[in-house]
Protein backbone atom coordinates (compact mmCIF):
# COMPACT_ATOMS: atom_id res chain seq x y z
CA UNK A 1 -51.98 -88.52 80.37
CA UNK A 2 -51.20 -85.12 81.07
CA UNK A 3 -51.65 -83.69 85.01
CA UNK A 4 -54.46 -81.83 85.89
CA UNK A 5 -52.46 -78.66 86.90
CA UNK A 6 -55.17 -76.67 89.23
CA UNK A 7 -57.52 -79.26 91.16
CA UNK A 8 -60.88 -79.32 91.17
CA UNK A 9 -62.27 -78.31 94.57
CA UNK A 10 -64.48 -80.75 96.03
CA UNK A 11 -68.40 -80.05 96.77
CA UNK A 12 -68.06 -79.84 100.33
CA UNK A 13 -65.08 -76.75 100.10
CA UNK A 14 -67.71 -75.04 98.21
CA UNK A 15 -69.89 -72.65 101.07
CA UNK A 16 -71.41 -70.65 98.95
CA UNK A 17 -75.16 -72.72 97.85
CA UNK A 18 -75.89 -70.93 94.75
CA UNK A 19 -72.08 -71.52 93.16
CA UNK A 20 -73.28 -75.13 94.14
CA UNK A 21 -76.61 -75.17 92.41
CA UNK A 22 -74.51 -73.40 88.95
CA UNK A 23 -72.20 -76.06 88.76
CA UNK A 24 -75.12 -78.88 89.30
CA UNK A 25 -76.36 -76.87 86.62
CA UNK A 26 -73.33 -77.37 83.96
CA UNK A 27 -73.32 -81.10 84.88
CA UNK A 28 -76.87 -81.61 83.69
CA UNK A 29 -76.80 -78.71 80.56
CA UNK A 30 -73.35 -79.60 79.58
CA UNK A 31 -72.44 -75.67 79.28
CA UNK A 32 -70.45 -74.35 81.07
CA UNK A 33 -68.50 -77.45 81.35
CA UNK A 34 -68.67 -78.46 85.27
CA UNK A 35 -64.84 -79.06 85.50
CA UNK A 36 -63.56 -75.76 84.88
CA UNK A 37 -66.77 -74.15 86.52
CA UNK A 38 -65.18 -76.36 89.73
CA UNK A 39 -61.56 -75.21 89.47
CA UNK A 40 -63.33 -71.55 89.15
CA UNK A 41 -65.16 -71.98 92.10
CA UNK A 42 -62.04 -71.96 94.22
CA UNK A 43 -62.47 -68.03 93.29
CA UNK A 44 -65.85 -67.15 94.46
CA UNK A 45 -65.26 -63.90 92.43
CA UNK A 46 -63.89 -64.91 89.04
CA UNK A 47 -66.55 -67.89 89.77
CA UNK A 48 -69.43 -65.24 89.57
CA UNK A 49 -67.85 -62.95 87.19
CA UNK A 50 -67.70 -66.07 84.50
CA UNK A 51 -70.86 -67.28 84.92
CA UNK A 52 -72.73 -63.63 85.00
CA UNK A 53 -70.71 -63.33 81.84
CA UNK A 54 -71.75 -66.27 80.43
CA UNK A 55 -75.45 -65.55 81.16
CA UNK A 56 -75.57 -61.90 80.51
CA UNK A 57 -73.37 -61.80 77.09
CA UNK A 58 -73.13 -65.61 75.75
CA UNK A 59 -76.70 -66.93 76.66
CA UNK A 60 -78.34 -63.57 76.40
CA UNK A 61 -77.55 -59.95 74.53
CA UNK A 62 -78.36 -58.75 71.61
CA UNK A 63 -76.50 -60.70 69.62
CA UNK A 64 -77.87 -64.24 68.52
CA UNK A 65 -76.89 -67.33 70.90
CA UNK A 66 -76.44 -69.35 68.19
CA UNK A 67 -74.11 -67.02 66.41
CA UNK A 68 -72.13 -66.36 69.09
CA UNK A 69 -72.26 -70.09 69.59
CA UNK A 70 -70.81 -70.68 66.22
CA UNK A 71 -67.90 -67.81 67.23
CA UNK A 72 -67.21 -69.51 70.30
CA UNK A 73 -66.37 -73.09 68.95
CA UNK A 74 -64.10 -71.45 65.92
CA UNK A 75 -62.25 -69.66 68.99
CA UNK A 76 -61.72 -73.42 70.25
CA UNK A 77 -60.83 -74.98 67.26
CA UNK A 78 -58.36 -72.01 66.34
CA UNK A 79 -56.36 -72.08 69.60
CA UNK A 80 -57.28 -75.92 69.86
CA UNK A 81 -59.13 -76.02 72.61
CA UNK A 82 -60.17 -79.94 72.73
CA UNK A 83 -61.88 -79.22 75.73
CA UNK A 84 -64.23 -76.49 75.15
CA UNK A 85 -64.49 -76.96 70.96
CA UNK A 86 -66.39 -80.59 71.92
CA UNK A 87 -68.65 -78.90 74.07
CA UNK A 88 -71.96 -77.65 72.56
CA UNK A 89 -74.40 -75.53 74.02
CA UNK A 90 -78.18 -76.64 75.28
CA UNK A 91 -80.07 -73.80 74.00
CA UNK A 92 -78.21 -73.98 70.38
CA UNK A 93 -79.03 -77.78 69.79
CA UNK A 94 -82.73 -76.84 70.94
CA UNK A 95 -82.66 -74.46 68.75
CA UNK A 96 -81.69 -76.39 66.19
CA UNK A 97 -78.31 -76.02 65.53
CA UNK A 98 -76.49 -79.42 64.49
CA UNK A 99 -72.82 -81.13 64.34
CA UNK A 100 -73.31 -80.47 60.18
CA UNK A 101 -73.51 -76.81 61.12
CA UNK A 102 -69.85 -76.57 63.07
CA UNK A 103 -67.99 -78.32 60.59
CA UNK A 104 -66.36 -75.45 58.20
CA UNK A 105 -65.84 -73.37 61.11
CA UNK A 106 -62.28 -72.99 60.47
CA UNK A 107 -62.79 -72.47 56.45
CA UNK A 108 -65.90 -70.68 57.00
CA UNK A 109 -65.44 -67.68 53.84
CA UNK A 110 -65.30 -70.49 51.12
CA UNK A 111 -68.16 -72.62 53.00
CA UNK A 112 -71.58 -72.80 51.95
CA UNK A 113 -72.62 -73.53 55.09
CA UNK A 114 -72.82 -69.54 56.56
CA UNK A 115 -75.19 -66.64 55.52
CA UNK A 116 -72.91 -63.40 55.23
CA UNK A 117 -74.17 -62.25 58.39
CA UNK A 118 -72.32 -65.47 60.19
CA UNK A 119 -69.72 -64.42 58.08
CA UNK A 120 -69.30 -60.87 59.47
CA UNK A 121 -69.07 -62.16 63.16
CA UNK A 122 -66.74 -65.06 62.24
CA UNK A 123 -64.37 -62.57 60.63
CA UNK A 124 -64.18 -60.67 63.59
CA UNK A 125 -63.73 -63.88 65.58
CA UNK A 126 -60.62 -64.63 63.34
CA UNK A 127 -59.45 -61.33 63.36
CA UNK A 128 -59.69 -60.91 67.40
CA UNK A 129 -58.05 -64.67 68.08
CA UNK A 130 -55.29 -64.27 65.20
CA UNK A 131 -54.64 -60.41 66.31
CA UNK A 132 -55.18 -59.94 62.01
CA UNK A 133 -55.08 -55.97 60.70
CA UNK A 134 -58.10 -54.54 59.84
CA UNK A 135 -58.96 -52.04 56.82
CA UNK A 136 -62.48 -50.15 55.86
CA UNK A 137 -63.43 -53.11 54.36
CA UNK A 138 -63.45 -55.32 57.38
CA UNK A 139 -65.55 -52.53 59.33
CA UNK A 140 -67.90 -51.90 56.88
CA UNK A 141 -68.61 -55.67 56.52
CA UNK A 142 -69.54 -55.87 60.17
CA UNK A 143 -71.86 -52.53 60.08
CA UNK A 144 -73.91 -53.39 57.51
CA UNK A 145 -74.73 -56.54 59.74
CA UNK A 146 -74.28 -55.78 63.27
CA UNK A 147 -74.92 -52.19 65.37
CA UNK A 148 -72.38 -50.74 67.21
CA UNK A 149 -73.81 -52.80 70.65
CA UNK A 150 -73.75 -55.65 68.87
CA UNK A 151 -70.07 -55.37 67.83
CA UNK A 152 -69.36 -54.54 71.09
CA UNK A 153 -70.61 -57.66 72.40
CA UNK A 154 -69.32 -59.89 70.45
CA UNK A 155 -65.73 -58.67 70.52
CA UNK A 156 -66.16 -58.85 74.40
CA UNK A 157 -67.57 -62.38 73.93
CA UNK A 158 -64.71 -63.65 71.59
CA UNK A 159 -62.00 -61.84 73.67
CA UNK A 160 -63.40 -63.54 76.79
CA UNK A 161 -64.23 -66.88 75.31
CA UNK A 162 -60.40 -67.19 73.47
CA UNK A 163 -58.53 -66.30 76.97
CA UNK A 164 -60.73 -68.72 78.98
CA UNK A 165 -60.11 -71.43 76.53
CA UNK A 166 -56.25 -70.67 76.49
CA UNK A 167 -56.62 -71.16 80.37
CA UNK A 168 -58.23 -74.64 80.05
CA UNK A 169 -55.87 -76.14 77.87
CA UNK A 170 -53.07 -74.92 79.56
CA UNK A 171 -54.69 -77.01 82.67
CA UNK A 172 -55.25 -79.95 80.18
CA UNK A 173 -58.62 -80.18 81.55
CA UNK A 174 -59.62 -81.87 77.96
CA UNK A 175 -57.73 -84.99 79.39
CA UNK A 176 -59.64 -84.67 82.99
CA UNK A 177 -63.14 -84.79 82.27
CA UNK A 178 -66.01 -85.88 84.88
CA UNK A 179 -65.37 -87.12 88.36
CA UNK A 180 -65.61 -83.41 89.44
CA UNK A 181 -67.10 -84.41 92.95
CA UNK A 182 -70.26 -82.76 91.73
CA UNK A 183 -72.18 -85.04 89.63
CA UNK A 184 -74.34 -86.62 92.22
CA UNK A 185 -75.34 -83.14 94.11
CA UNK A 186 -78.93 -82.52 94.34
């Protein structure tokens, strides 16, 4: 097994009640995953700038959660990210998104599975993790789908999803999960 390369900090570092209550949160919901939310939480600042991010953009927006759910996990799977691609988010699965629908993520222009309009935002997905040129084609593709807003959005999502999950595994928090400290807060 791989070391854990930041620590996570334990519940009773953490003076700061609300980061507390977030990261009892992730335990129960699952998203976002409580270890990294308790090696972020050693930064009060990039703690709270993740998680508004994650509220404001990923679980809210203008763009559909589940889409951008979908965009997040081909992120993971493309710059395997064990860690965050076998997460799933609580509001997708309640919404009805399943396993079935993750699973041609990777090969998602010759799947079945995706509507063109998951298309559009998985191509700019690929595009933004695999740094891939662009033509009028591409940009036309995603305007006759998404606004300008919407595009913004989601590149900001993608951009910020791919980084964090380049930080994770480079922690090798995939081979650390649970036993944060904070699964039995109240």
């Amino acid at each position: 097994m791989s070391k854990l390369r930041i620590q996570y900090i334990s519940p009773e570092k953490v003076n700061d009640q609300k980061i507390l209550e977030a990261i009892s949160e992730s335990v129960i919901k699952g998203t976002p995953r409580a270890e990294s939310q308790a090696i972020r939480a050693r930064v009060p600042n990039v703690f709270w700038s993740f998680q508004n991010t994650w509220n404001d953009v990923f679980i809210e927006g203008k763009v559909d959660h589940n889409l951008k759910e979908l965009c997040r996990v081909y992120v993971s799977k493309s710059v395997q990210c064990k860690y965050c691609g076998n997460q799933r988010s609580s509001k997708s699965a309640d919404d009805g998104l399943v396993e079935d629908d993750y699973r041609d993520l990777l090969d998602f222009e010759k799947s079945e599975n995706y509507d063109e309009l998951t298309k559009a935002a998985l191509s700019l997905s690929q595009a933004i993790t695999w740094d891939l040129e662009t033509d009028d084609d591409f940009w036309n593709r995603l305007y006759k789908h998404f606004s300008e807003e919407q595009i913004i959005e989601l590149g900001y999502f993608v951009g910020f999803t791919m980084g964090q999950q380049r930080f994770n595994r480079l922690l090798n928090l995939d081979e650390h999960l649970g036993k944060t400290g904070f699964e039995n807060i109240n």
